[in-house]
C-alpha atoms as a PDB file:
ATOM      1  CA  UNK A   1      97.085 110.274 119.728  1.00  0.00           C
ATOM      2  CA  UNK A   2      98.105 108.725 116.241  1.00  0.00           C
ATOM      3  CA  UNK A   3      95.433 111.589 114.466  1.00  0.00           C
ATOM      4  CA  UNK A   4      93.886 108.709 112.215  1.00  0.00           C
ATOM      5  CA  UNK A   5      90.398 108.265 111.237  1.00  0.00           C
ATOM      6  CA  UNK A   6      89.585 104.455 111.834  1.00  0.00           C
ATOM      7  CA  UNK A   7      87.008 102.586 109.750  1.00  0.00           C
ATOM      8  CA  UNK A   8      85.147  99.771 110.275  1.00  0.00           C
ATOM      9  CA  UNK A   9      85.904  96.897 107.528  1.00  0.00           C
ATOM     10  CA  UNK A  10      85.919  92.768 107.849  1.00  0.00           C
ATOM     11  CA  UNK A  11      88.733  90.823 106.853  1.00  0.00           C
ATOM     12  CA  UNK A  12      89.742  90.309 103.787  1.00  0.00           C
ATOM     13  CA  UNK A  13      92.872  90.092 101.656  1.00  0.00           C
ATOM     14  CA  UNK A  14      94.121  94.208 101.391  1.00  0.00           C
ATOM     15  CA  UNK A  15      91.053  94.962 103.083  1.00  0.00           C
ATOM     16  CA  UNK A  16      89.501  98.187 101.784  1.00  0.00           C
ATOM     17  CA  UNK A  17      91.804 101.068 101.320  1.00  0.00           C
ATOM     18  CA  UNK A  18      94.934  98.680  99.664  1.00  0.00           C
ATOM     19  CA  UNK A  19      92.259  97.219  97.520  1.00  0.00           C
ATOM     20  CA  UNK A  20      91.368 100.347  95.757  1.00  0.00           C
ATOM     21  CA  UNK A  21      94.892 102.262  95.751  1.00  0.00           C
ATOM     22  CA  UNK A  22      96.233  98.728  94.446  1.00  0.00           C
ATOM     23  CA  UNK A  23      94.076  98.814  91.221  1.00  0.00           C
ATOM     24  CA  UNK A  24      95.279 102.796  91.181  1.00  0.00           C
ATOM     25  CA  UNK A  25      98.360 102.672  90.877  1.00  0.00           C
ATOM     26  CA  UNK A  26      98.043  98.965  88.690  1.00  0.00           C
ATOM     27  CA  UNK A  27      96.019 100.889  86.303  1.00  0.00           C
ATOM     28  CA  UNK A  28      98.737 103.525  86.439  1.00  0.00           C
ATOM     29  CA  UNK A  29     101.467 100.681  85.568  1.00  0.00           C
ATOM     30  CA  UNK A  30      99.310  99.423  82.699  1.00  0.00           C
ATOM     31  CA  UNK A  31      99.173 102.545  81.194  1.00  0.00           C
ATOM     32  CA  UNK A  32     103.082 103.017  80.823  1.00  0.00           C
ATOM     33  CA  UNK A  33     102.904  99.720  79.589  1.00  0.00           C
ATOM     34  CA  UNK A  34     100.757 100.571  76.989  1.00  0.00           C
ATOM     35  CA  UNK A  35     102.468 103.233  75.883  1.00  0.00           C
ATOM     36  CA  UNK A  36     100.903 106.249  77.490  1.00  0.00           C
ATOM     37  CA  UNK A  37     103.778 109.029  78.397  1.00  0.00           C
ATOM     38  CA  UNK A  38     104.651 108.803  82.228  1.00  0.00           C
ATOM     39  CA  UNK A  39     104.448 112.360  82.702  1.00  0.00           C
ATOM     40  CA  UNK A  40     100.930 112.265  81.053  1.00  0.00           C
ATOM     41  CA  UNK A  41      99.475 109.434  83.580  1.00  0.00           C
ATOM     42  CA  UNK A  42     101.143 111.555  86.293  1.00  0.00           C
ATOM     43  CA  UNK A  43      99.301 114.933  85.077  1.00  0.00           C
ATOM     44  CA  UNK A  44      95.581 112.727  84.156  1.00  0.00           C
ATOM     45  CA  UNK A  45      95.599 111.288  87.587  1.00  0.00           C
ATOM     46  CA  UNK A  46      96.122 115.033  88.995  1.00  0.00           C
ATOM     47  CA  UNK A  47      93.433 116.560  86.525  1.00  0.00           C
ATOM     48  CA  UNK A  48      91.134 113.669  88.068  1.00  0.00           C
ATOM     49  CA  UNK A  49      91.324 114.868  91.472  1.00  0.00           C
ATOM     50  CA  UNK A  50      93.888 112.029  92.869  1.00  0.00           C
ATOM     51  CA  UNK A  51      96.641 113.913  95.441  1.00  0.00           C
ATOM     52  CA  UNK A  52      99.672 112.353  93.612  1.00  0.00           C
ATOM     53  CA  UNK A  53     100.148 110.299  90.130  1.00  0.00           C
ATOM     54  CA  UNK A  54     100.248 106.298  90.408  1.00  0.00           C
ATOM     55  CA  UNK A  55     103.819 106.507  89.602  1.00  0.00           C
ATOM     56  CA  UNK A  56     104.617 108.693  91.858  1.00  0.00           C
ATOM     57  CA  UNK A  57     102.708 107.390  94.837  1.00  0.00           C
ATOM     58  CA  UNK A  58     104.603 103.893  93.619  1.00  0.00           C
ATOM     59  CA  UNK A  59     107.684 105.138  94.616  1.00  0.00           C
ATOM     60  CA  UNK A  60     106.519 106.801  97.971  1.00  0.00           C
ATOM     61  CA  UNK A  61     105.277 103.183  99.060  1.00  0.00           C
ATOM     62  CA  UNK A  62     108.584 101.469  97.486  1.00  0.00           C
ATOM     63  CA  UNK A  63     108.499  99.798  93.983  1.00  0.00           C
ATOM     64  CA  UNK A  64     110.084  96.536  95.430  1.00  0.00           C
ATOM     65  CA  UNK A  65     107.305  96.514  97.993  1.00  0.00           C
ATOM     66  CA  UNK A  66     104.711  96.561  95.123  1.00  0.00           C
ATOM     67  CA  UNK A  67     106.986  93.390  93.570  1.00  0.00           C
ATOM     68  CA  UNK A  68     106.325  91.617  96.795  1.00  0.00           C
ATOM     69  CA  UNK A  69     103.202  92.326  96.741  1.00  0.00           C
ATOM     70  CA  UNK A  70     102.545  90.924  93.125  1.00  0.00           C
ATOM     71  CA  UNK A  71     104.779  87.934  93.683  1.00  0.00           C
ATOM     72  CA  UNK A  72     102.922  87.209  96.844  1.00  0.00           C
ATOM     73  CA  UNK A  73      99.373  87.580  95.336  1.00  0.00           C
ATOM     74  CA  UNK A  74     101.161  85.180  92.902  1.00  0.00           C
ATOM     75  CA  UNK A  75     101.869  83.113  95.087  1.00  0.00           C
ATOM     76  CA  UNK A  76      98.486  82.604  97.357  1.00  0.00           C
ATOM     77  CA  UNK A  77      96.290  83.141  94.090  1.00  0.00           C
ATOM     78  CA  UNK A  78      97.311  81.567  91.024  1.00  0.00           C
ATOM     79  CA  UNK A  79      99.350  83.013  87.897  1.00  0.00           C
ATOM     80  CA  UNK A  80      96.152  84.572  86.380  1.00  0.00           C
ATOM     81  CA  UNK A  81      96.064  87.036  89.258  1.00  0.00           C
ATOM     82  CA  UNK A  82      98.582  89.227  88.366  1.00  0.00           C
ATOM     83  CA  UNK A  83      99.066  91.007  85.249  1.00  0.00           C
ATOM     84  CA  UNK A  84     102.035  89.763  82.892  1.00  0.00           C
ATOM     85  CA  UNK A  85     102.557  93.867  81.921  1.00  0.00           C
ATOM     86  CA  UNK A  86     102.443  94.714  85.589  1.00  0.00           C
ATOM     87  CA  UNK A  87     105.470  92.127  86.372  1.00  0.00           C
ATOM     88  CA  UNK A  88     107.516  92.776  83.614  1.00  0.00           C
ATOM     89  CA  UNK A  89     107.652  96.795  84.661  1.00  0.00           C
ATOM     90  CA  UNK A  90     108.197  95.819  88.053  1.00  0.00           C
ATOM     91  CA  UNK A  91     110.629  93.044  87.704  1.00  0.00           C
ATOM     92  CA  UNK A  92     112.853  95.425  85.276  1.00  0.00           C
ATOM     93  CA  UNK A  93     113.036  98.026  87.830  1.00  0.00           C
ATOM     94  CA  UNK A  94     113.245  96.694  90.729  1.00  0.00           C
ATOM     95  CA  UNK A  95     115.781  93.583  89.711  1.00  0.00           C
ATOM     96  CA  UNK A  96     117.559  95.043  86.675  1.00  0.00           C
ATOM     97  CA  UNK A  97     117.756  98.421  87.315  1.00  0.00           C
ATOM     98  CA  UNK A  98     117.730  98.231  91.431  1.00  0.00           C
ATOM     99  CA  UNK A  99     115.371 101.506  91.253  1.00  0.00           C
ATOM    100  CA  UNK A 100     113.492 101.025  94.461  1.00  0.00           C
ATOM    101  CA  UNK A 101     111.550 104.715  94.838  1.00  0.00           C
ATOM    102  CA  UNK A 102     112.078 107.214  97.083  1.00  0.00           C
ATOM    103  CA  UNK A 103     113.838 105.385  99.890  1.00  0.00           C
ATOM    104  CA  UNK A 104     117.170 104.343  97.676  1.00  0.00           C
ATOM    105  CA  UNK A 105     116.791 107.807  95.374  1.00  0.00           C
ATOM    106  CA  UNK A 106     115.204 106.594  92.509  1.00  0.00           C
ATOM    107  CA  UNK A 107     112.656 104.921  91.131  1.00  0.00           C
ATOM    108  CA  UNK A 108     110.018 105.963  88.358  1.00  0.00           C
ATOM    109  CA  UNK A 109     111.386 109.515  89.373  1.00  0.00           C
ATOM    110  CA  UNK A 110     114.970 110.522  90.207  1.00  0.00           C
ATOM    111  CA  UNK A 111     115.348 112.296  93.812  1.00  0.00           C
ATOM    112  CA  UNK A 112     117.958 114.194  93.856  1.00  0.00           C
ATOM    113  CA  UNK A 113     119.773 115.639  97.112  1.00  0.00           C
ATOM    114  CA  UNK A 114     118.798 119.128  96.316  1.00  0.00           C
ATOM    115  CA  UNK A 115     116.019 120.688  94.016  1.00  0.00           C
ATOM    116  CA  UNK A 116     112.832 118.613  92.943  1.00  0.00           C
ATOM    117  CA  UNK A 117     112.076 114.917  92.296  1.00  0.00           C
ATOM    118  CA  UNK A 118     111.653 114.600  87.954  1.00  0.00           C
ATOM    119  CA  UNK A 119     110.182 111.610  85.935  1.00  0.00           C
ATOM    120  CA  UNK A 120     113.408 109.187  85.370  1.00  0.00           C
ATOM    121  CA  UNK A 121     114.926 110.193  81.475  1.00  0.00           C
ATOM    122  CA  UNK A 122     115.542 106.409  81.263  1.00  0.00           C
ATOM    123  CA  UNK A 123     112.187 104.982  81.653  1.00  0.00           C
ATOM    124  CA  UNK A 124     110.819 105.930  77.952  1.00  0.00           C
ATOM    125  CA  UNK A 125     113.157 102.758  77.305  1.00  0.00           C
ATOM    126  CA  UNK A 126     111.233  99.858  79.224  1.00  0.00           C
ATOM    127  CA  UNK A 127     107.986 100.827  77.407  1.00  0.00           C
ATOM    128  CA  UNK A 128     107.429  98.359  74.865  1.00  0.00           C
ATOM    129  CA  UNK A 129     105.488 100.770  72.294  1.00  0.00           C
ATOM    130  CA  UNK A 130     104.971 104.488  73.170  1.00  0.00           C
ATOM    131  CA  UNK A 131     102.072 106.218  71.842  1.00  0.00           C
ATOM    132  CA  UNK A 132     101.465 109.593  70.025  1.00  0.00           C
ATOM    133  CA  UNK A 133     100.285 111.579  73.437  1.00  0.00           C
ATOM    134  CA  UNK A 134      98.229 113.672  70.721  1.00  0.00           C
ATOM    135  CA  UNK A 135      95.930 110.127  69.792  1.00  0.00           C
ATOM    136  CA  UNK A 136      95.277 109.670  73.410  1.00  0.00           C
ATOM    137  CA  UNK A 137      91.975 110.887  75.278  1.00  0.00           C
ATOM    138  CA  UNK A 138      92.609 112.526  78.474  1.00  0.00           C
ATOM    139  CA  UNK A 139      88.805 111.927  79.429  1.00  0.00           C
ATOM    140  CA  UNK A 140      89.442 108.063  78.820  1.00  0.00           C
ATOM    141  CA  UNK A 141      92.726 108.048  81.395  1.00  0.00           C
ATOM    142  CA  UNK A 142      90.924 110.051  83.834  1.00  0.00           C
ATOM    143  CA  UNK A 143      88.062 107.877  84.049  1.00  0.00           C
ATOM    144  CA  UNK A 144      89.693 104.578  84.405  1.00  0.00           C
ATOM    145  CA  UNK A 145      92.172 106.143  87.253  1.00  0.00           C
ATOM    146  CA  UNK A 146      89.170 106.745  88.750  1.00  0.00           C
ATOM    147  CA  UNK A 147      86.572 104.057  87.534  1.00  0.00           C
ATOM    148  CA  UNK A 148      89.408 101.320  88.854  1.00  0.00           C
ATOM    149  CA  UNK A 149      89.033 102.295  92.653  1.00  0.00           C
ATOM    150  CA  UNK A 150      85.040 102.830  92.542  1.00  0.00           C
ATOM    151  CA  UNK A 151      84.866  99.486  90.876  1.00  0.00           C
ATOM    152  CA  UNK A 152      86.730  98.213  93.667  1.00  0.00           C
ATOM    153  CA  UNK A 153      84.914  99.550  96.322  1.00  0.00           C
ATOM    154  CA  UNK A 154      81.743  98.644  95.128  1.00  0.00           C
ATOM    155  CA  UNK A 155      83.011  95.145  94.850  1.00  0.00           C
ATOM    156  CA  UNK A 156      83.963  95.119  98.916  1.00  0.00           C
ATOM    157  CA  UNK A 157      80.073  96.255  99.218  1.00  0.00           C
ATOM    158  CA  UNK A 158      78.699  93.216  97.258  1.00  0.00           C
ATOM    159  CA  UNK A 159      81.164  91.063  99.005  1.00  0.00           C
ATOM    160  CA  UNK A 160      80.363  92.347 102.501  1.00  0.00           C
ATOM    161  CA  UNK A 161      83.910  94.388 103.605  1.00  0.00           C
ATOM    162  CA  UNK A 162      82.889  97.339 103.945  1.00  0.00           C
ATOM    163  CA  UNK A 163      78.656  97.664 105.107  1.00  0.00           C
ATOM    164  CA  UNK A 164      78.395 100.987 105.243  1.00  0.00           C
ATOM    165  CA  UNK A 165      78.841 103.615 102.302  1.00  0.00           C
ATOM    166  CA  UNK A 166      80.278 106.369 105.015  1.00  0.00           C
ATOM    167  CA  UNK A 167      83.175 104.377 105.827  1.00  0.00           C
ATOM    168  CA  UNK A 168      84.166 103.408 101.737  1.00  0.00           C
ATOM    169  CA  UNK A 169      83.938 107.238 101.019  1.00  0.00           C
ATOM    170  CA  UNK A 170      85.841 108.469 104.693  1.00  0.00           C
ATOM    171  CA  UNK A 171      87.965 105.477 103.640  1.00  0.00           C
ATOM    172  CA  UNK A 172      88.798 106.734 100.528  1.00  0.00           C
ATOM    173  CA  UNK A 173      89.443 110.196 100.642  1.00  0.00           C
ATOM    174  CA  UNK A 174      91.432 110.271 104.032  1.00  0.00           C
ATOM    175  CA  UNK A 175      93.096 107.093 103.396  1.00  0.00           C
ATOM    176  CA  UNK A 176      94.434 107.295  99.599  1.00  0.00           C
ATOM    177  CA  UNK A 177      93.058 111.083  99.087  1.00  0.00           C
ATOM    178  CA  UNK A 178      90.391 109.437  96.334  1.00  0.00           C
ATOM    179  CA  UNK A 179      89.426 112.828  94.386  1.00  0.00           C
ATOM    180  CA  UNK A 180      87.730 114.927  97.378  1.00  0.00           C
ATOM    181  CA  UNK A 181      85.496 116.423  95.208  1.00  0.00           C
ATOM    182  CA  UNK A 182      83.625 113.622  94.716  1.00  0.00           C
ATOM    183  CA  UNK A 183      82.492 112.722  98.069  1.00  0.00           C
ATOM    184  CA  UNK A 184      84.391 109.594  97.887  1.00  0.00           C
ATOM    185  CA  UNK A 185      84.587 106.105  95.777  1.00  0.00           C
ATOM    186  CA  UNK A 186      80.780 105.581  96.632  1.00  0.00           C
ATOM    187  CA  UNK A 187      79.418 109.102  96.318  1.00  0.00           C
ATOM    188  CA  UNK A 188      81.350 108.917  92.775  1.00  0.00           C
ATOM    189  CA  UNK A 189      78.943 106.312  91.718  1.00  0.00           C
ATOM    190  CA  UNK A 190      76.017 107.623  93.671  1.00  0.00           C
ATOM    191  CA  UNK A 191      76.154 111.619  91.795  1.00  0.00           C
ATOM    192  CA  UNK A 192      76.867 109.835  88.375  1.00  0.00           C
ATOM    193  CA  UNK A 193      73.991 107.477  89.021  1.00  0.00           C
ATOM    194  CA  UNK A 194      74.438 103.649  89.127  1.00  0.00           C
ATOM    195  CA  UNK A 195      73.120 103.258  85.869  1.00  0.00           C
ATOM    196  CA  UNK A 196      75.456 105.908  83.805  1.00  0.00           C
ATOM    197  CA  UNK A 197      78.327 104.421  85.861  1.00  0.00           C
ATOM    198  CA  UNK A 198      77.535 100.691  84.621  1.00  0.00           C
ATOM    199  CA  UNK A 199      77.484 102.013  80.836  1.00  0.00           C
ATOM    200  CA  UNK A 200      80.324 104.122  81.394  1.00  0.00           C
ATOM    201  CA  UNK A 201      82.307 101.069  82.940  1.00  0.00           C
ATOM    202  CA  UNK A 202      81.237  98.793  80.368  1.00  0.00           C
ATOM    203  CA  UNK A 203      82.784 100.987  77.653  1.00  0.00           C
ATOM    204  CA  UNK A 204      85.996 100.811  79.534  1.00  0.00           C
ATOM    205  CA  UNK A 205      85.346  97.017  79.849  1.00  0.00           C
ATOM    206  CA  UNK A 206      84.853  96.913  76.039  1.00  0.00           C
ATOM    207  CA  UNK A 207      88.152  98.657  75.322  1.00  0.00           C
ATOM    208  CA  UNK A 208      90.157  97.649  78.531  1.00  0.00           C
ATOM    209  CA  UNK A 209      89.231  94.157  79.795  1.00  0.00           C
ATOM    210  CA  UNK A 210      87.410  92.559  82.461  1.00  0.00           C
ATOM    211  CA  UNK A 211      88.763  94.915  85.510  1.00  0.00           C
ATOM    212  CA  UNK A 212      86.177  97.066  84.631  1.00  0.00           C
ATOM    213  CA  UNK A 213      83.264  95.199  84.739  1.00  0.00           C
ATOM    214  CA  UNK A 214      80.601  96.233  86.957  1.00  0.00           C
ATOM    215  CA  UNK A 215      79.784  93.605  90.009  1.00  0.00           C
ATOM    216  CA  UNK A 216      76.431  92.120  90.544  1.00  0.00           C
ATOM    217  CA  UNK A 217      75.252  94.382  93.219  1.00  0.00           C
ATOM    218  CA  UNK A 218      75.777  97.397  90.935  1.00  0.00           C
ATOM    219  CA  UNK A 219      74.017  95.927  87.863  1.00  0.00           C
ATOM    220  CA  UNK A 220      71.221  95.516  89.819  1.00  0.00           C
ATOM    221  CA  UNK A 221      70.990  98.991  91.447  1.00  0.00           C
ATOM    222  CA  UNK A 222      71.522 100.450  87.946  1.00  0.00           C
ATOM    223  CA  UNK A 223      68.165  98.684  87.122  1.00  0.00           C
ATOM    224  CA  UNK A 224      66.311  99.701  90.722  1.00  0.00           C
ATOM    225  CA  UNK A 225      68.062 103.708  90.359  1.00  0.00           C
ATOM    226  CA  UNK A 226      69.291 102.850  93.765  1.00  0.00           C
ATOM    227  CA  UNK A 227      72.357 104.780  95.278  1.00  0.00           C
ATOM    228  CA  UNK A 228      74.401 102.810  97.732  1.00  0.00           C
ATOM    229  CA  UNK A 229      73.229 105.911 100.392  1.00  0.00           C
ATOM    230  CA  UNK A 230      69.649 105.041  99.982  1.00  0.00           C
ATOM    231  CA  UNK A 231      70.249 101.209  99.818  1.00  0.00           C
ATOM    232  CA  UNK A 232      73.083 100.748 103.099  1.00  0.00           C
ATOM    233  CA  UNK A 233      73.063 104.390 104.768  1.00  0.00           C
ATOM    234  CA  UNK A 234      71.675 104.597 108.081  1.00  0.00           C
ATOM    235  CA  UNK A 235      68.256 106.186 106.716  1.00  0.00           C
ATOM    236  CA  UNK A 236      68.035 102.696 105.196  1.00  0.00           C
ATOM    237  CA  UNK A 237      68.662 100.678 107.991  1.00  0.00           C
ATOM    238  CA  UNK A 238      66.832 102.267 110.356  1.00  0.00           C
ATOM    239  CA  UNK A 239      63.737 101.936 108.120  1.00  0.00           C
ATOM    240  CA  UNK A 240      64.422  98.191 108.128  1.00  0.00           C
END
């Protein structure tokens, strides 16, 4: 007995769950390189409802696993799909400053032997501007921590990964703890509506780029008032 939940996905590149906790803890990286205070991404991501902050959960999966990753997705994908902010953070810590996470004591946090892991005092250095924490909107980093997975996940929908809405919110909550409250990345969308969500997400579009554009699929279920339950959950198939 392994005590896992399994779901049911096709294949794809990262699947379902690496997918979604990718653009987490990318978003999370973005932020710092904006300029947003580590210790206030860490404490937005917690106020959301996520288990652990994206820098934090960087270092628990190793931050030179995340540069292979990137350079990889370089690699197979083309220059444009990787962000030049994301590799620049990653290259200087994993390459110039040999911070690696948890496994070699330090990464975005230090680990010490005894008493409790705390945010690096170096990394204020590597951001390239660092912003007044008082001008930021804690509303606006909560939502795109969490906008960036449910955008992903309704993206595996459109593109057929995942085919049932059960499995993207078990997925999600057991598998990268997305905010339990919510039901999961799907039942996010479904109790906001599809149609606030879209507006919503094309705010954060507006201000933060393309990542947060809404797919196809949930465009046109903003215009129906579908919910991915009542479009692909089992009451819907079985009526078909």
């Amino acid at each position: 007995m392994i005590k896992k939940t399994p779901i049911v996905v096709n294949d794809t590149r990262g699947f379902y769950a690496n997918r979604c906790v990718g653009n987490y803890i990318k978003e999370g990286h973005l932020m710092f390189m904006e300029g947003v205070p580590a210790a206030m991404i860490e404490n937005a991501a917690r106020m959301a409802g996520m288990p652990v902050g994206p820098l934090s959960l960087t270092d628990e999966v190793a931050v030179d696993l995340a540069w292979k990753v990137l350079q990889a997705t370089k690699k197979d994908l083309g220059p444009d799909s990787v962000d030049p902010a994301q590799e620049k953070l990653l290259d200087e810590l994993v390459n110039k400053q040999g911070r690696l996470g948890r496994k070699n004591g330090k990464g975005f946090y230090d680990y010490p032997e005894k008493g409790q892991k705390s945010l690096w005092p170096g990394l204020g250095a590597l951001q390239p501007t660092k912003l007044d924490p008082d001008s930021l909107d804690v509303r606006e980093l909560k939502d795109r921590l969490l906008f960036v997975q449910a955008l992903e996940a309704a993206r595996t929908m459109e593109e057929g990964v995942v085919t049932d809405p059960r499995e993207a919110d078990v997925g999600s909550i057991l598998g990268f703890g997305f905010a339990p409250y919510s039901g999961g990345t799907l039942s996010f969308i479904d109790f906001m509506g599809a149609k606030a969500f879209v507006a919503r997400a094309d705010e954060l579009a507006k201000t933060h780029g393309p990542r947060f554009a809404a797919p196809k699929l949930l465009r046109e279920m903003a215009e129906k008032g579908e919910t991915f339950y009542g479009r692909f959950g089992a009451g819907a198939k079985k009526a078909a």
